[in-house]
C-alpha atoms as a PDB file:
ATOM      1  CA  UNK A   1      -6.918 -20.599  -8.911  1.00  0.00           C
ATOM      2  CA  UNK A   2      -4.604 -19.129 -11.419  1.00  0.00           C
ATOM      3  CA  UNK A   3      -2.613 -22.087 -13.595  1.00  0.00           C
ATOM      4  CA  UNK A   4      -0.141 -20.756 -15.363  1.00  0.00           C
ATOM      5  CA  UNK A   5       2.802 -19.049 -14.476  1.00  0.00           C
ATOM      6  CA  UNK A   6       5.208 -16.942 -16.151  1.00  0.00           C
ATOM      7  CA  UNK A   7       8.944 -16.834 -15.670  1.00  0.00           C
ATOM      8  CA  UNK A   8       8.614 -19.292 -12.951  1.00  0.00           C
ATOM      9  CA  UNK A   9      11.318 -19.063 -10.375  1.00  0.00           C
ATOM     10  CA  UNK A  10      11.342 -22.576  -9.741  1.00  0.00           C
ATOM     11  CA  UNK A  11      12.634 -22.783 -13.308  1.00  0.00           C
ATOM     12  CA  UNK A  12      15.555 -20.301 -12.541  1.00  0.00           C
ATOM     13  CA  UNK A  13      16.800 -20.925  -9.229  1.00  0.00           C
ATOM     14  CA  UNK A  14      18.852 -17.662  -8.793  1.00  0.00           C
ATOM     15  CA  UNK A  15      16.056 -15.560  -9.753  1.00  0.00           C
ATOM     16  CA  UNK A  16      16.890 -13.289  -6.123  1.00  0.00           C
ATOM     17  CA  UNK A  17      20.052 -12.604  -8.162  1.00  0.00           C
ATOM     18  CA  UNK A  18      19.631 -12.256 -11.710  1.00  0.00           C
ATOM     19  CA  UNK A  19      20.489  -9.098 -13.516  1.00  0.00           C
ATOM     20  CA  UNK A  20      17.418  -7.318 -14.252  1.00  0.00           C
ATOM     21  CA  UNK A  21      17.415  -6.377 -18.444  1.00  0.00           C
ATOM     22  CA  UNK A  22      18.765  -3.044 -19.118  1.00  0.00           C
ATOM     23  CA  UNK A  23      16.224  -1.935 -20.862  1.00  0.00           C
ATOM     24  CA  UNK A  24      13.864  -2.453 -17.959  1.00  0.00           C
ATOM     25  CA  UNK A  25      15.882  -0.517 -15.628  1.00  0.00           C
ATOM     26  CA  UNK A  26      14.988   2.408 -14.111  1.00  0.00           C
ATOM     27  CA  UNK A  27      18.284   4.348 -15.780  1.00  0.00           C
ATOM     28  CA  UNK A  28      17.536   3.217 -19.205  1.00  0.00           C
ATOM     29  CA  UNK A  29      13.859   4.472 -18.730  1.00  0.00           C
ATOM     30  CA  UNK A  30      14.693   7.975 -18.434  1.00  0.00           C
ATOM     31  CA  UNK A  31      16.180   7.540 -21.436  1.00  0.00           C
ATOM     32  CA  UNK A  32      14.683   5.186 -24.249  1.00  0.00           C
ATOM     33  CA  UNK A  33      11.106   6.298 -24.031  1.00  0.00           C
ATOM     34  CA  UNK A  34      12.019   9.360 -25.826  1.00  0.00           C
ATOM     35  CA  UNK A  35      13.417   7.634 -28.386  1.00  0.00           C
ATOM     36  CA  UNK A  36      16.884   7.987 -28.410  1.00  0.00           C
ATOM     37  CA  UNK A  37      19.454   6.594 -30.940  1.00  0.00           C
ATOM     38  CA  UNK A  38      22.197   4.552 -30.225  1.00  0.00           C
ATOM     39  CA  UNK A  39      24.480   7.631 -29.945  1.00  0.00           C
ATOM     40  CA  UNK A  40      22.693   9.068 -27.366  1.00  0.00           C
ATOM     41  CA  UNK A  41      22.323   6.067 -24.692  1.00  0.00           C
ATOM     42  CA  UNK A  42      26.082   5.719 -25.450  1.00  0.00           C
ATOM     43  CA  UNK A  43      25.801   8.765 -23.535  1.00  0.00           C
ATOM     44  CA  UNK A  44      23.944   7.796 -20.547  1.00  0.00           C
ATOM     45  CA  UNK A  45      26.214   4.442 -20.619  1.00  0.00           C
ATOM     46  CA  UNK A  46      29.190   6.934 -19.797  1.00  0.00           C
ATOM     47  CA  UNK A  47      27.804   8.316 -16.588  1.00  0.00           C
ATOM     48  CA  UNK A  48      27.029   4.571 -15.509  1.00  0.00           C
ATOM     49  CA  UNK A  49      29.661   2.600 -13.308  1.00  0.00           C
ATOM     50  CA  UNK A  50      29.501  -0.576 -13.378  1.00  0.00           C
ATOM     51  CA  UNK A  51      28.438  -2.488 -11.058  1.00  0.00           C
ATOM     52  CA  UNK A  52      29.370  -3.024  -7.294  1.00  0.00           C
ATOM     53  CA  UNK A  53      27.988  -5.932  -5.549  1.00  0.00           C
ATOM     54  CA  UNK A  54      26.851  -6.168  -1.911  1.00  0.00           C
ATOM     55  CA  UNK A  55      26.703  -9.151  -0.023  1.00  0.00           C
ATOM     56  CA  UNK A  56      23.043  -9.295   2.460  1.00  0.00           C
ATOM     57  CA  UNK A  57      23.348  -7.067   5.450  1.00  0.00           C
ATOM     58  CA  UNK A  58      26.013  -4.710   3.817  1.00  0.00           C
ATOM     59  CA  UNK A  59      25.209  -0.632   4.031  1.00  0.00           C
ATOM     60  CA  UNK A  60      25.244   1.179   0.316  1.00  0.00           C
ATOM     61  CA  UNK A  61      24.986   4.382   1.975  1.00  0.00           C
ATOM     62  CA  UNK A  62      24.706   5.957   5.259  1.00  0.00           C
ATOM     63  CA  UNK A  63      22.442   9.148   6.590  1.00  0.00           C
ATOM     64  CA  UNK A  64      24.318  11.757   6.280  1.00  0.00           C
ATOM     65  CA  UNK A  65      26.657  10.944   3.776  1.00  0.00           C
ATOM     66  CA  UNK A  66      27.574  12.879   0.696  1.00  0.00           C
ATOM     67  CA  UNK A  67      25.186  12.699  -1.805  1.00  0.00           C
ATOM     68  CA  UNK A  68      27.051  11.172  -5.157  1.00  0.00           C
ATOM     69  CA  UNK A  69      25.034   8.155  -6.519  1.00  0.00           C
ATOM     70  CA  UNK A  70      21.648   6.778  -7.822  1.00  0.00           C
ATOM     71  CA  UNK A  71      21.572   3.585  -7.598  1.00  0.00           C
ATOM     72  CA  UNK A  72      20.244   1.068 -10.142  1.00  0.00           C
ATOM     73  CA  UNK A  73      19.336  -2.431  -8.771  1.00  0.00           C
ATOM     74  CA  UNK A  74      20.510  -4.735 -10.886  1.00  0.00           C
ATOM     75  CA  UNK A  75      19.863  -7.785  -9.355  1.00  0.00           C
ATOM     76  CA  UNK A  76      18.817  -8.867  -5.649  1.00  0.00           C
ATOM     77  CA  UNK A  77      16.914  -6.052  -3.366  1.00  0.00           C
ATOM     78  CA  UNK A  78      17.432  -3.347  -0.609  1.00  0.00           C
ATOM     79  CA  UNK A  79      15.385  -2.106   1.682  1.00  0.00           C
ATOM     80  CA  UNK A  80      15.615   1.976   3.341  1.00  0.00           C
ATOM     81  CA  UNK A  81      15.336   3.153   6.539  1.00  0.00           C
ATOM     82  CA  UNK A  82      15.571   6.177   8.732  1.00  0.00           C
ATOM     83  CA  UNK A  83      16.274   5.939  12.712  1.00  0.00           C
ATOM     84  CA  UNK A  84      13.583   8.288  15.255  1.00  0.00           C
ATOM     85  CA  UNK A  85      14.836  10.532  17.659  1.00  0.00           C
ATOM     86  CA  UNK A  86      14.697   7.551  20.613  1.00  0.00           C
ATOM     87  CA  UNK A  87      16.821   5.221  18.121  1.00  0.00           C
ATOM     88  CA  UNK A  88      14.377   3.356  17.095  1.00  0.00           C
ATOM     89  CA  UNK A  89      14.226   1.645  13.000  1.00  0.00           C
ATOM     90  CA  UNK A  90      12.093   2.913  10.743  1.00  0.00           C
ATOM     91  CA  UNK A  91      11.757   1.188   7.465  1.00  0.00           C
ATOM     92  CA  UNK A  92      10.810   3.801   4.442  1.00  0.00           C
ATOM     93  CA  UNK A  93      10.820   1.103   1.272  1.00  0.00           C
ATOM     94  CA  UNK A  94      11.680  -1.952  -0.189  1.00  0.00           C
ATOM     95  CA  UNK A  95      13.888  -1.998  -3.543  1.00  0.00           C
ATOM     96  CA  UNK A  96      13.711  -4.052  -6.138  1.00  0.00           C
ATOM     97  CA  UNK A  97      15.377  -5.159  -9.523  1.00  0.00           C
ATOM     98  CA  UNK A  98      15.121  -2.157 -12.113  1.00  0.00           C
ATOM     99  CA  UNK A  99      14.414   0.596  -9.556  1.00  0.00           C
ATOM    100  CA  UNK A 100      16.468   3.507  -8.338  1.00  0.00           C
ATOM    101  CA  UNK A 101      17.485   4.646  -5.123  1.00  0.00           C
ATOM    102  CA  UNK A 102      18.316   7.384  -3.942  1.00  0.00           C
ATOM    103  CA  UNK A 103      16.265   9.952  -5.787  1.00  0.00           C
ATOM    104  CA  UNK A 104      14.833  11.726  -3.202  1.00  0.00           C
ATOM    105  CA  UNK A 105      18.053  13.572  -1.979  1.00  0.00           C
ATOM    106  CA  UNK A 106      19.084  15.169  -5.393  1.00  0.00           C
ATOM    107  CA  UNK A 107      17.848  18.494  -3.667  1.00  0.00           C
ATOM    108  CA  UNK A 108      20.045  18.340  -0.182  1.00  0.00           C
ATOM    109  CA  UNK A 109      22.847  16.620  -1.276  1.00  0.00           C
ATOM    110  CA  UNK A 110      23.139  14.282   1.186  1.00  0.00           C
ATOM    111  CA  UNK A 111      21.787  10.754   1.863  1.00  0.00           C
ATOM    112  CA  UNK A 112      18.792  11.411   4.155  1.00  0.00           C
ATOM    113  CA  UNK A 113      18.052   7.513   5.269  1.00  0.00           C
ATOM    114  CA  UNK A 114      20.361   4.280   5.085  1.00  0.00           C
ATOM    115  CA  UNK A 115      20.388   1.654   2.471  1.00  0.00           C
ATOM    116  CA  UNK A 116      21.343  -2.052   3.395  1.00  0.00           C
ATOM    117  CA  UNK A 117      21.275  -5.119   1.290  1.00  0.00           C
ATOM    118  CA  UNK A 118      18.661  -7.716   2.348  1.00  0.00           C
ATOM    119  CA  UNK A 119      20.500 -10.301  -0.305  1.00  0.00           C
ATOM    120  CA  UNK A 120      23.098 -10.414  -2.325  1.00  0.00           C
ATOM    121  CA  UNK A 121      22.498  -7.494  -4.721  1.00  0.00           C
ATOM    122  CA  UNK A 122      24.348  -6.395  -7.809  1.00  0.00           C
ATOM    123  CA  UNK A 123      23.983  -2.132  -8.226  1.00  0.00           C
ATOM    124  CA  UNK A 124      25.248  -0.014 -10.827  1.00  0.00           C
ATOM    125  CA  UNK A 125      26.072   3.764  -9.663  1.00  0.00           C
ATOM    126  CA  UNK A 126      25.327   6.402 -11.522  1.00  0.00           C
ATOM    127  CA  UNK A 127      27.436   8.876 -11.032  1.00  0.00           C
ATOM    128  CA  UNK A 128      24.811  12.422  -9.924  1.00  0.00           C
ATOM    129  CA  UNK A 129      27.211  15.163 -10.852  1.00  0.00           C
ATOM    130  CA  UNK A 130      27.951  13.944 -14.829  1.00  0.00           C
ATOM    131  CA  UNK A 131      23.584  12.297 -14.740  1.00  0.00           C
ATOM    132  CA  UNK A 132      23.030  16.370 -14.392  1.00  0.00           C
ATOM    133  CA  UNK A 133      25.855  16.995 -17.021  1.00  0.00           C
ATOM    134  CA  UNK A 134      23.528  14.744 -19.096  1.00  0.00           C
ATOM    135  CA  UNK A 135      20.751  16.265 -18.186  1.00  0.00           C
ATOM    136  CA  UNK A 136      22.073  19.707 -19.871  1.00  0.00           C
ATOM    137  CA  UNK A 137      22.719  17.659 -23.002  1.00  0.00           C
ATOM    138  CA  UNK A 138      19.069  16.129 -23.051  1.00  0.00           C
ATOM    139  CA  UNK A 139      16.698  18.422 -21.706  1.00  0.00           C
ATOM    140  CA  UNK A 140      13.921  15.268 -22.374  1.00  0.00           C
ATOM    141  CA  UNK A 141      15.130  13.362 -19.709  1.00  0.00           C
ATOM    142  CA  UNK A 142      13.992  15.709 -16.637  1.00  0.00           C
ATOM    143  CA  UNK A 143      10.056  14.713 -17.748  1.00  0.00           C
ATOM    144  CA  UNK A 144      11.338  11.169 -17.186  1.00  0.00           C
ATOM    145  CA  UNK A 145      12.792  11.686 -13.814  1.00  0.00           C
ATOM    146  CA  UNK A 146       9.671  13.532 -12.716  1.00  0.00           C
ATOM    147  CA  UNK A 147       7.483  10.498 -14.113  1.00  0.00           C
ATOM    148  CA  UNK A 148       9.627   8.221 -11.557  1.00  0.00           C
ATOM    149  CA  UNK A 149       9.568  10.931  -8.992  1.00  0.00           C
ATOM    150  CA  UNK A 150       5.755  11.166  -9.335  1.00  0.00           C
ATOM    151  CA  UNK A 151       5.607   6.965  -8.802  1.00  0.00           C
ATOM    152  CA  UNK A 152       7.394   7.543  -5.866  1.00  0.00           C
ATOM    153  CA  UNK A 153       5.306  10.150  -4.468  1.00  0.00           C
ATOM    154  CA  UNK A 154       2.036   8.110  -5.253  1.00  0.00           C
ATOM    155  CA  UNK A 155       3.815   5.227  -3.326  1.00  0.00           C
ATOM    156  CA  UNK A 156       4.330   7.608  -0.227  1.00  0.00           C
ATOM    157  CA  UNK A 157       0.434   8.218  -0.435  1.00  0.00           C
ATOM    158  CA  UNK A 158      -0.310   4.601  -0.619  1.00  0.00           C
ATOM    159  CA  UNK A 159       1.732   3.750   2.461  1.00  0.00           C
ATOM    160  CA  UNK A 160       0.302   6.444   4.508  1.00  0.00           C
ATOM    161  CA  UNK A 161      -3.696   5.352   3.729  1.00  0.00           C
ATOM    162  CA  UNK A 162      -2.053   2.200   4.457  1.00  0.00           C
ATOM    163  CA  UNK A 163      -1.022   2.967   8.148  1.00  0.00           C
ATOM    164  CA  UNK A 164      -4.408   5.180   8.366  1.00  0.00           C
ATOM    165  CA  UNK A 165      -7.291   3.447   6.910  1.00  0.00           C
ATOM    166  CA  UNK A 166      -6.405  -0.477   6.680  1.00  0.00           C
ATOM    167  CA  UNK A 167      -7.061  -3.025   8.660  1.00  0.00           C
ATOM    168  CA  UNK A 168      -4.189  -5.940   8.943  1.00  0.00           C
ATOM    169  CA  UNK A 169      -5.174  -8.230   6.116  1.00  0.00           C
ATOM    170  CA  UNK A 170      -5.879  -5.171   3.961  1.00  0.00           C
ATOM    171  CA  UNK A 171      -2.579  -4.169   4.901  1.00  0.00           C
ATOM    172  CA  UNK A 172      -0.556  -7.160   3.931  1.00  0.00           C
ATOM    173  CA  UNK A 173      -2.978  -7.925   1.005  1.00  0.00           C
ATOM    174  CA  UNK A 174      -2.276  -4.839  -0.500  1.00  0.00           C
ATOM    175  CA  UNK A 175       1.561  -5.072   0.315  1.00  0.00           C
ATOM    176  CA  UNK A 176       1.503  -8.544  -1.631  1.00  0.00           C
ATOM    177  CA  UNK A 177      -0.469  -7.077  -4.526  1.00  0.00           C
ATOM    178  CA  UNK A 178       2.060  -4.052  -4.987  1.00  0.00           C
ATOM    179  CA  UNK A 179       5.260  -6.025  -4.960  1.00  0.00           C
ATOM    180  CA  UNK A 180       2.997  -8.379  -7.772  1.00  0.00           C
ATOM    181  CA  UNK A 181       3.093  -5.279 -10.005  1.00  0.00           C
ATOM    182  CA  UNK A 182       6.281  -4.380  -9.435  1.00  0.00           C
ATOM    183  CA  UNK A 183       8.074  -7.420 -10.446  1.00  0.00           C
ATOM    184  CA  UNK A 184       5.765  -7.828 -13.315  1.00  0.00           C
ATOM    185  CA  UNK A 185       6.638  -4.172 -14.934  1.00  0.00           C
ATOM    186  CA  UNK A 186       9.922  -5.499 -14.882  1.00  0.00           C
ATOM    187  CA  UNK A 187       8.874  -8.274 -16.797  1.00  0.00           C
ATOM    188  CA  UNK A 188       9.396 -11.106 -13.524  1.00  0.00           C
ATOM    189  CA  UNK A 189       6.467 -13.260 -12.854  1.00  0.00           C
ATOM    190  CA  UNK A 190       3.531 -10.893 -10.944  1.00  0.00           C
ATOM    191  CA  UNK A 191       1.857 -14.291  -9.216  1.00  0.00           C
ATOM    192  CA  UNK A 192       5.868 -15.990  -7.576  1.00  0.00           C
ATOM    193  CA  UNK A 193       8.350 -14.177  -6.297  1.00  0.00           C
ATOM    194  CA  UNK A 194      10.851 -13.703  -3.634  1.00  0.00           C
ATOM    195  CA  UNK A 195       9.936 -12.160  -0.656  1.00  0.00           C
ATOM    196  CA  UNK A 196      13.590 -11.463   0.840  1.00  0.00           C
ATOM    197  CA  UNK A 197      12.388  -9.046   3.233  1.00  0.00           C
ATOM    198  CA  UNK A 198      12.368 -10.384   7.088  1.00  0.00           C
ATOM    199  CA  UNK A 199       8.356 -10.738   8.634  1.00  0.00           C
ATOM    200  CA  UNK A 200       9.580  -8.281  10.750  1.00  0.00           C
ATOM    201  CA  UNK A 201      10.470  -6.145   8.878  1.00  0.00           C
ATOM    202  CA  UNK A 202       7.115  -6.436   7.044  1.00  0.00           C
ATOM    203  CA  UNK A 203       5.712  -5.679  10.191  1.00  0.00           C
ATOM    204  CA  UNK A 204       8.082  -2.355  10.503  1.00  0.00           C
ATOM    205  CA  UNK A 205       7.145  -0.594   7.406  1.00  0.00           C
ATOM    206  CA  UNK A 206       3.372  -1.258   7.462  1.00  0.00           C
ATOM    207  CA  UNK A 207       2.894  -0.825  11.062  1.00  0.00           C
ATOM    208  CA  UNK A 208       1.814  -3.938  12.650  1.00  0.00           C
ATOM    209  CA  UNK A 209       3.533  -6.347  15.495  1.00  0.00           C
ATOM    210  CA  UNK A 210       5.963  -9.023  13.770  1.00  0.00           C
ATOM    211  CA  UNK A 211       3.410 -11.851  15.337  1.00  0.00           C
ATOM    212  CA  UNK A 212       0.346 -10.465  12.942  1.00  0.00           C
ATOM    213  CA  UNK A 213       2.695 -10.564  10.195  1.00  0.00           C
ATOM    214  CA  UNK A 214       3.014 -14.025  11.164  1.00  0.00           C
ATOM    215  CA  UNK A 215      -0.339 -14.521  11.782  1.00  0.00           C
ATOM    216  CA  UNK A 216      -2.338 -13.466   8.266  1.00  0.00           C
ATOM    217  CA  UNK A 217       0.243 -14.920   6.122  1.00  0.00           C
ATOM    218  CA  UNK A 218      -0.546 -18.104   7.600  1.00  0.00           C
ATOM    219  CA  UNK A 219      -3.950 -17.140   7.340  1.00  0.00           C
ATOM    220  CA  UNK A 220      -3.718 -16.442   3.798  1.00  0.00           C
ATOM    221  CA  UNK A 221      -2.126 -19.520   3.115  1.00  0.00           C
ATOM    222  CA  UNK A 222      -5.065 -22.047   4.734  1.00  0.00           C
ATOM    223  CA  UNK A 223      -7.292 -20.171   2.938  1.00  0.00           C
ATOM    224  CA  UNK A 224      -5.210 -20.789  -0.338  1.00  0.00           C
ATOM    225  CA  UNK A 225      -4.483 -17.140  -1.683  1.00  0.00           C
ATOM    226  CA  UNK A 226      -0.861 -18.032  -1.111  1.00  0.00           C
ATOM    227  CA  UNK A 227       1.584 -20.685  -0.811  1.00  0.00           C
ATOM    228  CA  UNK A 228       4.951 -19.748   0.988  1.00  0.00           C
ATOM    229  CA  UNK A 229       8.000 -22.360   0.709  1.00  0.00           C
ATOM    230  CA  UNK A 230      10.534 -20.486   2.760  1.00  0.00           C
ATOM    231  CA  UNK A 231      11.372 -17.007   1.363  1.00  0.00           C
ATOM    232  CA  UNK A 232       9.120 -18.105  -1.945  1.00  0.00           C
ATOM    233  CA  UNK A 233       5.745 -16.488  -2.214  1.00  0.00           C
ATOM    234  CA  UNK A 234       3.244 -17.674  -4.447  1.00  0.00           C
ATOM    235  CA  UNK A 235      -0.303 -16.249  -5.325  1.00  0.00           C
ATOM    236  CA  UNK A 236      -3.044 -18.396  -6.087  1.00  0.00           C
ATOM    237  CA  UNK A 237      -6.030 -15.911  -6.213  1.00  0.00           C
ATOM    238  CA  UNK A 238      -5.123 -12.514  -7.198  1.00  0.00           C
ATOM    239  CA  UNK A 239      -9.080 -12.083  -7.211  1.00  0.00           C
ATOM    240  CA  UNK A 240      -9.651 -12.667  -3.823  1.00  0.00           C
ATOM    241  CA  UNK A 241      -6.403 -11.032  -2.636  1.00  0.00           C
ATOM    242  CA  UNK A 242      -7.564  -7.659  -4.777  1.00  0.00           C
ATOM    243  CA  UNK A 243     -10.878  -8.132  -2.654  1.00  0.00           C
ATOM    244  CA  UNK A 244      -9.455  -8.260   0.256  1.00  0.00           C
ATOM    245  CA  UNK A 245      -6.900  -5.175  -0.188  1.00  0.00           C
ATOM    246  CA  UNK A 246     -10.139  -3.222  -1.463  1.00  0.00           C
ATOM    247  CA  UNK A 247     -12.117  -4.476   2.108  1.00  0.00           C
END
């Protein structure tokens, strides 16, 4: 049973909407690990607008549309999805504060999936056309976007062992474990957090009926790995969950 807990979010309420730090977002990080002076993150402050805010439910961008943005999540989380040819949802990944969106359609130029709020979240856009103006300026900063693009890639590969190889409790172990590290690179508690994501829309992106969902959180909890109070997850035994997501 683990006893302490850092950055509690019982001690800060709003924690679903505070601002991530700027120096643990994902624009900052392509940035100040190659140690850049004040000068030059003036710079990558220029091509930053800030900040929109989206109320739960609302669309940042739609398939198909123009490609002009990264996104930065300040605060709050999204989640991305594409639709199959018979109209049917299909959820791609859940956002959260201090990661970018949007990435993956530098190359076509247009949004290839839909982003929605699932809270109230607070972006900042960053502005594609004067990021690669930047980009000309600081040659550096492509080996960071490659380091996030890699991450991302690596994520993809997780997913799809996920769907292949895992059985329902490895699944949603694993899923539980990977949002942990997540929030705790961005320097949130790793062990309670806010799951603002719908069961079934769990169920969606790792493949399994909204009812098992159901079923092995509950699970989880009587066996005291978690403790759920609404939309607040907490983990008890990271060393049993990591057992379990290993099988």
């Amino acid at each position: 049973m683990i006893s302490q807990r850092i950055r509690l979010v019982s001690d800060n309420p709003g924690l679903g909407c505070t601002p991530v730090a700027c120096k643990d977002c994902g624009v900052y990080q392509l940035c100040l690990p190659m140690g850049l002076n004040q000068a030059d993150t003036s710079l990558l402050d220029s091509i930053v607008k800030r900040k929109q805010v989206y109320k739960r439910g609302e669309v940042l961008y739609r398939i198909g549309q123009s490609f002009e943005y990264i996104y930065a999540i300040r605060s709050g989380s999204v989640k991305s999805y594409i639709f199959t040819d018979d109209g049917r949802v299909q959820i791609t990944g859940f956002h959260i504060a201090g990661e970018l969106i949007g990435l993956n359609d530098i190359d076509s130029k247009i949004y290839s999936c839909e982003a929605r709020a699932l809270e109230t979240t607070s972006v900042c856009e960053v502005s594609i056309e004067k990021f690669q103006e930047l980009v000309e300026r600081i040659p550096a900063i492509q080996y960071q976007m490659l380091k996030i693009m890699s991450g991302e890639i690596r994520q993809n590969q997780e997913l799809m062992l996920l769907l292949g190889k895992k059985s329902a409790e490895e699944r949603l172990a694993t899923y539980l474990l990977g949002l942990s590290r997540r929030f705790e690179k961005r320097h949130y508690s790793p062990i309670q957090f806010n799951l603002s994501m719908s069961r079934s829309d769990i169920g969606n992106y790792l493949g399994l009926a909204e009812e098992t969902v159901c079923r092995v959180l509950a699970r989880f909890q009587d066996e005291g790995l978690i403790t759920t109070q609404r939309r607040q997850v907490y983990i008890n035994d990271l060393i049993r969950l990591r057992s379990i997501a290993r099988g």
